[in-house]
C-alpha atoms as a PDB file:
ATOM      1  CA  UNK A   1      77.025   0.266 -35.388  1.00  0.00           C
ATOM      2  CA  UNK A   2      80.936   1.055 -36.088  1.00  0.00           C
ATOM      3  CA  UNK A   3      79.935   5.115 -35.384  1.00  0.00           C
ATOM      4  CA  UNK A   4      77.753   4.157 -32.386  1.00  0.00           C
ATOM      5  CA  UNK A   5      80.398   2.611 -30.663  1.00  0.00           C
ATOM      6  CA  UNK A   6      82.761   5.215 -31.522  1.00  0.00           C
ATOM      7  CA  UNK A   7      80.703   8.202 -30.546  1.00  0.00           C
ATOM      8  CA  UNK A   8      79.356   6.494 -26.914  1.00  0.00           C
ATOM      9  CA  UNK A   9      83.282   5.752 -26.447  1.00  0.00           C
ATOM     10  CA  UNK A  10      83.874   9.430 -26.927  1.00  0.00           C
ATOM     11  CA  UNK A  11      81.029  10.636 -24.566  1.00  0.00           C
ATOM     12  CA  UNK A  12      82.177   7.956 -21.932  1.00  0.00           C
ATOM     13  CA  UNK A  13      85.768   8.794 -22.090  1.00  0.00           C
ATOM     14  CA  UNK A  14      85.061  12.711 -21.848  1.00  0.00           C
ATOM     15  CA  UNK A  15      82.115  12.440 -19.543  1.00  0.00           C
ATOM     16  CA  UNK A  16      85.317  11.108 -16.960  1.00  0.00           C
ATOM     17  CA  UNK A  17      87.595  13.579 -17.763  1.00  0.00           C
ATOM     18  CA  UNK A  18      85.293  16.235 -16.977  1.00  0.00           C
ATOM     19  CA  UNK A  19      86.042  18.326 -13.357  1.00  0.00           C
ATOM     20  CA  UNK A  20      82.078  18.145 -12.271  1.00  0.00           C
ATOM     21  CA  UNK A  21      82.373  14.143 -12.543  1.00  0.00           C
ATOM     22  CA  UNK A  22      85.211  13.721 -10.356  1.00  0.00           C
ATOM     23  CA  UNK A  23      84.115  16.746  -8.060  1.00  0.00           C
ATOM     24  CA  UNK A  24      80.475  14.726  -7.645  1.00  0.00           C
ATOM     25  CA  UNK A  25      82.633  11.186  -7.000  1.00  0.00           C
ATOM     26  CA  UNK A  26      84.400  13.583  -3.755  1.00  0.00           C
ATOM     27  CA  UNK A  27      81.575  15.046  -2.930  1.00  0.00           C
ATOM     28  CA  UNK A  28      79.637  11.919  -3.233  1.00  0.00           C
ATOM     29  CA  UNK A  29      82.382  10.187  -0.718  1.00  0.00           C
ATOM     30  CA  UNK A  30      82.212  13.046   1.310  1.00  0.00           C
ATOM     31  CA  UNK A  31      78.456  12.690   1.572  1.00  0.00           C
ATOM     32  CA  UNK A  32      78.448   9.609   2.338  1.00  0.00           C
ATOM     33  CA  UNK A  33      80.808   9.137   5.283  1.00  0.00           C
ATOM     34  CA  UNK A  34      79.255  12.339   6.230  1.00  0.00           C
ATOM     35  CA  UNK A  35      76.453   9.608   6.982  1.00  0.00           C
ATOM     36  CA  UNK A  36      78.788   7.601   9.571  1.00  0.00           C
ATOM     37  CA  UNK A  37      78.606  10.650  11.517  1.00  0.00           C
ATOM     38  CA  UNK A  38      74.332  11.543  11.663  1.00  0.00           C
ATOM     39  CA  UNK A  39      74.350   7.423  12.242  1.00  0.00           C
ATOM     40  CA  UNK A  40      76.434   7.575  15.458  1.00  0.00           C
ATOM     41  CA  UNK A  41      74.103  10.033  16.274  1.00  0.00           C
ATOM     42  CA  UNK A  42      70.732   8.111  15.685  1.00  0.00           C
ATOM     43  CA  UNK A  43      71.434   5.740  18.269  1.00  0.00           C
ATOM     44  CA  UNK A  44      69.755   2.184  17.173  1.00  0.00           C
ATOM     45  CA  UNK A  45      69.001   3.442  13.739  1.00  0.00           C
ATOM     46  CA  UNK A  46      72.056   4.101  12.838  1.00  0.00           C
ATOM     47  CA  UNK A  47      71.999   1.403  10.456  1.00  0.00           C
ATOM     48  CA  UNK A  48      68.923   2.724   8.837  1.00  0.00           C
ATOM     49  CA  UNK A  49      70.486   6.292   8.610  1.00  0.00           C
ATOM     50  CA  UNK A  50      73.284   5.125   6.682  1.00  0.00           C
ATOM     51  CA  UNK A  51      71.593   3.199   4.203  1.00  0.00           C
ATOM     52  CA  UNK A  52      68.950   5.885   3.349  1.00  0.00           C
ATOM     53  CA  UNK A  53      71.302   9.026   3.558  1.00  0.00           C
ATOM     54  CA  UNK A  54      73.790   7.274   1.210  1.00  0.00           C
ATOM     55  CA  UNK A  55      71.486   5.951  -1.219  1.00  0.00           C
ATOM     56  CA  UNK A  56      70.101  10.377  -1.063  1.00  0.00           C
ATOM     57  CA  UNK A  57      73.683  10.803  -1.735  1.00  0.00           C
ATOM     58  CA  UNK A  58      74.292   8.485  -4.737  1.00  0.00           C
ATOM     59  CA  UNK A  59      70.979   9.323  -6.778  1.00  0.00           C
ATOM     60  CA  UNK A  60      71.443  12.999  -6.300  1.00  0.00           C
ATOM     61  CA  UNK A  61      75.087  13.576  -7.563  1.00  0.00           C
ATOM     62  CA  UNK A  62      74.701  10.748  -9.996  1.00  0.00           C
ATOM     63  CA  UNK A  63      71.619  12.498 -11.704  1.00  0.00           C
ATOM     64  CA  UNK A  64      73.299  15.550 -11.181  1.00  0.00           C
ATOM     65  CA  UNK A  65      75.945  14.962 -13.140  1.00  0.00           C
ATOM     66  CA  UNK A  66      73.965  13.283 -15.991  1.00  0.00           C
ATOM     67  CA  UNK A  67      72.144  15.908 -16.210  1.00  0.00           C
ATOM     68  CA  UNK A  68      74.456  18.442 -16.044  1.00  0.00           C
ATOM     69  CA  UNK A  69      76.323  16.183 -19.005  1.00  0.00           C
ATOM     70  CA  UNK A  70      73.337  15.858 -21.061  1.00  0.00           C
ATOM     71  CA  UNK A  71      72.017  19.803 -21.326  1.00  0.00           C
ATOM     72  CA  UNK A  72      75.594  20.834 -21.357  1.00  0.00           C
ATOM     73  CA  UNK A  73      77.465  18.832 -23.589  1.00  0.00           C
ATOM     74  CA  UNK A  74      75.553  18.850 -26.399  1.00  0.00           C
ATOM     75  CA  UNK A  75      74.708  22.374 -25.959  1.00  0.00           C
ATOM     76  CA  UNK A  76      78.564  23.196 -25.610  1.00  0.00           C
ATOM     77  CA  UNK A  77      79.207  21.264 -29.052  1.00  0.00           C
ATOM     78  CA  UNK A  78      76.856  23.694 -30.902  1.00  0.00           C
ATOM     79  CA  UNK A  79      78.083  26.226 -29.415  1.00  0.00           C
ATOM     80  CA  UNK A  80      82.250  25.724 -29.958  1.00  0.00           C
ATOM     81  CA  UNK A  81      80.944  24.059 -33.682  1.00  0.00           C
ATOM     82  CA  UNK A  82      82.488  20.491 -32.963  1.00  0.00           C
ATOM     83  CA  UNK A  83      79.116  19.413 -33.830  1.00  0.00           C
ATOM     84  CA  UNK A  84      79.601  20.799 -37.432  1.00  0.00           C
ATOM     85  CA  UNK A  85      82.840  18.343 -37.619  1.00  0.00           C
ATOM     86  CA  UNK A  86      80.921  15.471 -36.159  1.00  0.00           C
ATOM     87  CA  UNK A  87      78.148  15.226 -38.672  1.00  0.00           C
ATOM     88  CA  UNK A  88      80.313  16.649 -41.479  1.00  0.00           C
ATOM     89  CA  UNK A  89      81.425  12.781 -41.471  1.00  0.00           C
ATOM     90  CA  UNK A  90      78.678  10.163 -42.476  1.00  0.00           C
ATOM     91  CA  UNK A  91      77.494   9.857 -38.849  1.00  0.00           C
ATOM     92  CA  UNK A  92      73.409  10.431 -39.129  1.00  0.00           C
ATOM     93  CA  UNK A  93      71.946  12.695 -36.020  1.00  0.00           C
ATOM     94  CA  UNK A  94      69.842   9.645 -34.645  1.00  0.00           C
ATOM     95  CA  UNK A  95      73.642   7.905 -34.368  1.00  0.00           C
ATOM     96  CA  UNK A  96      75.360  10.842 -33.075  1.00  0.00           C
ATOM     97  CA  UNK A  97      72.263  11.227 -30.248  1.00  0.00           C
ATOM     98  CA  UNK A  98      72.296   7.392 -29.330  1.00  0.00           C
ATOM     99  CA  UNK A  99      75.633   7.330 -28.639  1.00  0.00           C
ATOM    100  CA  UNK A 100      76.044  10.254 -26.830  1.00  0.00           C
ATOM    101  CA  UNK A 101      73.506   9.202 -24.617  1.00  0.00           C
ATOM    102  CA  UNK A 102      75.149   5.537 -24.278  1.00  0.00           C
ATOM    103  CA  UNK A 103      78.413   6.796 -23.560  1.00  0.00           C
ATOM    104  CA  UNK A 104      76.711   9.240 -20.747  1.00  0.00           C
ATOM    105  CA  UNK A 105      74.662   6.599 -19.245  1.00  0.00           C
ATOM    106  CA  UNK A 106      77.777   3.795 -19.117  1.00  0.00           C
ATOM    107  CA  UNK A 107      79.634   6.894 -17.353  1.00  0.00           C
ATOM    108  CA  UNK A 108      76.714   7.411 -14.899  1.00  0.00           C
ATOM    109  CA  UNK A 109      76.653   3.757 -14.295  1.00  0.00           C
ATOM    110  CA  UNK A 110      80.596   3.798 -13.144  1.00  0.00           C
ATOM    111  CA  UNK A 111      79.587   6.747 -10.890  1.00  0.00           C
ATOM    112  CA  UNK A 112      77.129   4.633  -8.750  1.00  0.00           C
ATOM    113  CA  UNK A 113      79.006   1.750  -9.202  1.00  0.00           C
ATOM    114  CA  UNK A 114      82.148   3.603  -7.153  1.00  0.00           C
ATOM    115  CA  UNK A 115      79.766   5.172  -4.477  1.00  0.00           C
ATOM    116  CA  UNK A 116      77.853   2.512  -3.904  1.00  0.00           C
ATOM    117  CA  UNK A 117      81.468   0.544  -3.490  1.00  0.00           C
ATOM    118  CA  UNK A 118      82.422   3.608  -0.914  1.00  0.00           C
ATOM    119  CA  UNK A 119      78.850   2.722   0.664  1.00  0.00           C
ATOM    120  CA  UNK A 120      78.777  -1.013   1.555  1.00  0.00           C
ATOM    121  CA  UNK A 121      82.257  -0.706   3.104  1.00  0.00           C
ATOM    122  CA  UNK A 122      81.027   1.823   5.536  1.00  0.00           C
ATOM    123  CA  UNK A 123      77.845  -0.286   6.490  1.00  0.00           C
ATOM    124  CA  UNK A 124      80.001  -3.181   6.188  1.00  0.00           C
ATOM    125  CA  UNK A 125      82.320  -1.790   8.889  1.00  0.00           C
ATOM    126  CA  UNK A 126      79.768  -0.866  10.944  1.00  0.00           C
ATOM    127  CA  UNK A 127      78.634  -4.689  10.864  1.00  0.00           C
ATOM    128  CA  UNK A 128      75.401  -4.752   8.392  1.00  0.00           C
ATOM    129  CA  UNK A 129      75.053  -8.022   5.933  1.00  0.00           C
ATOM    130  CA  UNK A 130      74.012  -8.013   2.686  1.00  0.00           C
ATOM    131  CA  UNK A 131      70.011  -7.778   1.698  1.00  0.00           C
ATOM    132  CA  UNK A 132      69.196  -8.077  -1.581  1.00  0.00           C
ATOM    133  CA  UNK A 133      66.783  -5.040  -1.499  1.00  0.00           C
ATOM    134  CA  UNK A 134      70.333  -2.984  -1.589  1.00  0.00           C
ATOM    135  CA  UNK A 135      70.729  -4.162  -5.191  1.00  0.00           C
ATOM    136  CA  UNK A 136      66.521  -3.477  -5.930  1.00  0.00           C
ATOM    137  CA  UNK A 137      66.922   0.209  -4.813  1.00  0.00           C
ATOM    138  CA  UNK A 138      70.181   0.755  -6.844  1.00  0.00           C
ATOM    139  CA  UNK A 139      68.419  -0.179  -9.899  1.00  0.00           C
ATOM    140  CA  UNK A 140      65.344   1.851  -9.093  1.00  0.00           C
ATOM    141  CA  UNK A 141      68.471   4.708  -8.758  1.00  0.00           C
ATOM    142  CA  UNK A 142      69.667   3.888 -12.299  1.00  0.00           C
ATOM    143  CA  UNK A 143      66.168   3.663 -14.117  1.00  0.00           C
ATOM    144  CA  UNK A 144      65.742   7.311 -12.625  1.00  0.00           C
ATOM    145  CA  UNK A 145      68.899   8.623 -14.112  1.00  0.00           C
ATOM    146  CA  UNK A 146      67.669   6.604 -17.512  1.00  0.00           C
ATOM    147  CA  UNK A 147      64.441   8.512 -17.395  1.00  0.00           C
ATOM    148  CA  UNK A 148      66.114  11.693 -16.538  1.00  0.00           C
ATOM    149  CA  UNK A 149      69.235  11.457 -18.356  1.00  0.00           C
ATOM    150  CA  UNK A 150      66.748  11.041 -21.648  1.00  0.00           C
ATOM    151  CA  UNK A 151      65.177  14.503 -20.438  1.00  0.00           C
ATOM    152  CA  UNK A 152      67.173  16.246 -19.991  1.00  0.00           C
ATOM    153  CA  UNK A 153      68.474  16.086 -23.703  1.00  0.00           C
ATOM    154  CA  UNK A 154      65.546  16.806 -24.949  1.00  0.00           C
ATOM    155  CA  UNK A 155      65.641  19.715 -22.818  1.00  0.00           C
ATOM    156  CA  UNK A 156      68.492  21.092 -23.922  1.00  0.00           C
ATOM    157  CA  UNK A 157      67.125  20.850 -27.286  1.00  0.00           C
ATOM    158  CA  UNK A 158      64.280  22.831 -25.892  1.00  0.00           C
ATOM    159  CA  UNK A 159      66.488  25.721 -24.543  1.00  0.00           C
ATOM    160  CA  UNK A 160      68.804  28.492 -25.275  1.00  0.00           C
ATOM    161  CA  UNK A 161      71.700  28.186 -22.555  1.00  0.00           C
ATOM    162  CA  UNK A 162      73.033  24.901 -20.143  1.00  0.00           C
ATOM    163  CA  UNK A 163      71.435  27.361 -17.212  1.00  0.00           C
ATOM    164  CA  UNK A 164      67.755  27.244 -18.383  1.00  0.00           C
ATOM    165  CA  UNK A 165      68.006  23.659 -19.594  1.00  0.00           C
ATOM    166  CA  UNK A 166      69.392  22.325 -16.594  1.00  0.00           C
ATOM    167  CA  UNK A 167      66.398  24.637 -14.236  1.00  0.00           C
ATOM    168  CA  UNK A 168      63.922  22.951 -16.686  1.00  0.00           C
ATOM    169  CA  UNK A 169      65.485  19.185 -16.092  1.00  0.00           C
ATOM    170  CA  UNK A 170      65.176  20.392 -12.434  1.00  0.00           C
ATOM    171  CA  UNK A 171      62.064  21.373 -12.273  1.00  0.00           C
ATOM    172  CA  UNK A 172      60.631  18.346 -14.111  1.00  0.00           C
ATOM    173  CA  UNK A 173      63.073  15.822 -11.310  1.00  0.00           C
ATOM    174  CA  UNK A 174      61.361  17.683  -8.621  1.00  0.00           C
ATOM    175  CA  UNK A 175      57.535  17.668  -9.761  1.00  0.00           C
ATOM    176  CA  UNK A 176      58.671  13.924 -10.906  1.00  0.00           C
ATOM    177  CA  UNK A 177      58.594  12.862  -7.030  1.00  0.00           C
ATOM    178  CA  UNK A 178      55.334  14.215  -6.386  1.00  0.00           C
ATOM    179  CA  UNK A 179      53.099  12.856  -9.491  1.00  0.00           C
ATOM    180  CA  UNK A 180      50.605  11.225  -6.916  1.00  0.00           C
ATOM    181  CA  UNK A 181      50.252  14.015  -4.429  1.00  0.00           C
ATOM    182  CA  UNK A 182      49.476  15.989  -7.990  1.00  0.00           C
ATOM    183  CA  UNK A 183      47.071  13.451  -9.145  1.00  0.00           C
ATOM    184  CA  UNK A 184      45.447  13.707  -5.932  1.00  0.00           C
ATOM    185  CA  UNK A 185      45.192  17.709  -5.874  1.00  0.00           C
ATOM    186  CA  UNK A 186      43.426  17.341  -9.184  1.00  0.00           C
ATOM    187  CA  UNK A 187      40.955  14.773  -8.509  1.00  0.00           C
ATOM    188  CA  UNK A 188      39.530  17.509  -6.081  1.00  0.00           C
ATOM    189  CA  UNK A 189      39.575  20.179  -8.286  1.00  0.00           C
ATOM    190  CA  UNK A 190      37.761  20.124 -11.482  1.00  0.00           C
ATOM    191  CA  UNK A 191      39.475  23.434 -13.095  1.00  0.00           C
ATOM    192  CA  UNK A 192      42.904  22.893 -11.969  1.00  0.00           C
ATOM    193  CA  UNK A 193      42.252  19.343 -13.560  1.00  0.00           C
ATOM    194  CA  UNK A 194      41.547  20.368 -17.009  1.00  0.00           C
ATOM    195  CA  UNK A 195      44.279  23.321 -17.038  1.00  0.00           C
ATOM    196  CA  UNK A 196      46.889  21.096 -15.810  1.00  0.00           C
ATOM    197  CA  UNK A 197      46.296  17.395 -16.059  1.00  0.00           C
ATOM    198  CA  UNK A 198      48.727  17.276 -19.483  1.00  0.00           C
ATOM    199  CA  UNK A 199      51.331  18.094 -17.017  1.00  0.00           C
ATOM    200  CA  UNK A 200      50.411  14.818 -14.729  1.00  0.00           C
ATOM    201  CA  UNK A 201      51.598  12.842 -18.197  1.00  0.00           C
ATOM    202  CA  UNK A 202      54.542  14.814 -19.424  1.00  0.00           C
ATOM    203  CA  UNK A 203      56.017  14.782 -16.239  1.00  0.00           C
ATOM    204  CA  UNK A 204      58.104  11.202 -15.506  1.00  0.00           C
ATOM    205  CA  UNK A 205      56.759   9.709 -12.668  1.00  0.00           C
ATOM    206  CA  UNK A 206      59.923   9.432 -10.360  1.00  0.00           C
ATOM    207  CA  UNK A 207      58.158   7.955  -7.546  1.00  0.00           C
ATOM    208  CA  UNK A 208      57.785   4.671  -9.436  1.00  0.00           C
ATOM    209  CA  UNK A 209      61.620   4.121  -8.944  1.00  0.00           C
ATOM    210  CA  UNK A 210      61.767   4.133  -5.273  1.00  0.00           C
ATOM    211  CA  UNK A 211      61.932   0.478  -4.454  1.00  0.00           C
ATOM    212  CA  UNK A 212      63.610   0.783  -1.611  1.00  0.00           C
ATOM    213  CA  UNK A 213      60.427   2.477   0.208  1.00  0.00           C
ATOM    214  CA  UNK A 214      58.237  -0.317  -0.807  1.00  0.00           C
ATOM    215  CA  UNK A 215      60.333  -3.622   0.037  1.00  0.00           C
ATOM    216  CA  UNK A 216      57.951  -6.496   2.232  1.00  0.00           C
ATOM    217  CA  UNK A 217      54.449  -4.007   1.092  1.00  0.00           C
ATOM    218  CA  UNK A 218      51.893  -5.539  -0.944  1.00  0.00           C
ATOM    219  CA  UNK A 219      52.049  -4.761  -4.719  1.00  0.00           C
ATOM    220  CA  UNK A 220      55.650  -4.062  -4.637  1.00  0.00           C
ATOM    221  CA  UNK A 221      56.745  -6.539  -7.312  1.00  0.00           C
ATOM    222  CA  UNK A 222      53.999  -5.700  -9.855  1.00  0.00           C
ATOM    223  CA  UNK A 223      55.111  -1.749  -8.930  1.00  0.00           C
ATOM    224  CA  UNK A 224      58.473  -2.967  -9.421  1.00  0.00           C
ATOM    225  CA  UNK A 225      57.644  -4.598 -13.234  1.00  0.00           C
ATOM    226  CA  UNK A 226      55.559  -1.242 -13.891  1.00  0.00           C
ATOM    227  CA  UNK A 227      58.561   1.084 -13.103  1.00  0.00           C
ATOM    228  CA  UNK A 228      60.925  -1.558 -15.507  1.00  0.00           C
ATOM    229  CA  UNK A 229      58.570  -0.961 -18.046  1.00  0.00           C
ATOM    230  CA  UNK A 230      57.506   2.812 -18.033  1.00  0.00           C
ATOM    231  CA  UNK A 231      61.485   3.432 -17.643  1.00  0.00           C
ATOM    232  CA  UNK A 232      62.533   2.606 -21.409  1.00  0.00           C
ATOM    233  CA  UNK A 233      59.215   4.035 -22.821  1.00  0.00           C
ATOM    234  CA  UNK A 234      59.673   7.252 -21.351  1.00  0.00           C
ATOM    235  CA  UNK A 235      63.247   7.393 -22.228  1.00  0.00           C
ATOM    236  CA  UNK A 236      62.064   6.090 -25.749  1.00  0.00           C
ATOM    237  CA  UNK A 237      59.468   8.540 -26.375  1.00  0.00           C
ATOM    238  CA  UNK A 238      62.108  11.599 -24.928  1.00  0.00           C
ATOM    239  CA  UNK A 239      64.874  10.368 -27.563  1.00  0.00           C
ATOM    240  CA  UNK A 240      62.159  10.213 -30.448  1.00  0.00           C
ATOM    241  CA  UNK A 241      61.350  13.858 -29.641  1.00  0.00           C
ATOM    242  CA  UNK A 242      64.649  15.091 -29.440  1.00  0.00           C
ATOM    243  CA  UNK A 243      65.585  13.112 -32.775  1.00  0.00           C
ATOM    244  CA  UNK A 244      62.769  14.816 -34.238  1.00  0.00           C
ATOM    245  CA  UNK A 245      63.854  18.470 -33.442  1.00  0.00           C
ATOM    246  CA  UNK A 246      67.685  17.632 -33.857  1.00  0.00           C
ATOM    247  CA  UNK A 247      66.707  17.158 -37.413  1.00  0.00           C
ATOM    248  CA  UNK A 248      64.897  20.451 -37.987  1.00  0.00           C
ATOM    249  CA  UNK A 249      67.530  22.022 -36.390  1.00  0.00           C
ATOM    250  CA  UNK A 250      70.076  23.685 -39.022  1.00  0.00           C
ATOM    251  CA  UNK A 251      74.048  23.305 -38.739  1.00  0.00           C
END
């Protein structure tokens, strides 16, 4: 537990040090008062602009960097040989790939927690009160970067360079928000269904996270206790993987 600690204090403390997470925490700011502006022009929904282009804001540099974190950092370690150092000392890979991930996920969590801070002052000067679905689709934000954040290690695993695994964890975010629309496509065609309907399953199914779309519907709190569950499995069954290869893997 000692070396747990230790290594997710290490990945925290140089997942903040590192220029792309304070260049995404500008960026995100920049983003999001960027908002104030498309609100003034939307009139009566200005409101409802700021709220849905800042929450776009905060779950697209916060992934970002995770993932950027997770295919680069350990693939950066390899590469430089601190990785050699790390498990010269009795730390077991499982350890060293738990932590890591801990430390980048408590790092990710500051992230949001600081644009979403930057957020509710803007809507709060522009004279919106609190609803409690604001806290709902922040958490539906931070079981996406769980899911994805678990990815995209195993995808650097998976690849050769931080450029192809980070295109891979991309590709995989992108078909993650469109899982139904592929489910559908299938269901009319029988060949394309039996080619590619593996795909349907090994792709996380990022639409489940988007609370925020299905506040007031019907089914949204048993869609809401699905998504809390299928988060940690997926994550789960990604870390398993990855703990599986990091072992075959020879240092």
């Amino acid at each position: 537990m000692s070396d747990l600690l230790i290594l997710s204090k290490h990945a925290f403390r140089e997942q903040l040090r590192s220029r792309f997470f304070g260049v995404s925490l500008v960026f995100g700011g920049l983003l999001i008062y960027l908002s104030v502006l498309l609100g003034a022009l939307a009139a009566d929904q200005e409101l409802r602009v700021l709220l849905d282009f800042g929450f776009s804001a905060i779950e697209l540099l916060a992934t970002a960097a995770v993932a950027y974190a997770a295919a680069s950092g350990l693939i950066r370690e390899m590469e430089t040989k601190t990785l050699y150092l790390i498990l010269s000392r009795p730390v077991s890979r499982p350890a060293y790939l738990l932590g890591r991930s801990l430390g980048l996920l408590a790092s990710a969590v500051c992230a949001v927690a600081l644009m979403a801070a930057m957020h509710l002052l803007l809507l709060f000067l522009k004279g919106w009160s609190w609803e409690s679905g604001y806290a709902l689709a922040l958490a539906g934000i931070g079981l996406k970067i769980v899911v994805t954040g678990a990815l995209a290690t195993l995808l650097a695993i998976l690849s050769t360079s931080v450029i192809s695994g980070l295109l891979m964890t991309g590709v995989f975010w992108t078909l993650g928000h469109f899982v139904g629309e592929m489910r559908f496509l299938l269901a009319r065609d029988a060949l394309s269904a039996k080619v590619f309907s593996a795909l349907v399953y090994l792709v996380p199914n990022l639409q489940l996270f988007n609370f925020r779309d299905r506040l007031g519907q019907p089914g949204a709190s048993e869609a809401a206790l699905l998504a809390l569950g299928y988060a940690p499995l997926y994550a789960a069954a990604c870390l398993v993987l990855t703990m599986v290869l990091f072992r075959r893997r020879e240092f």
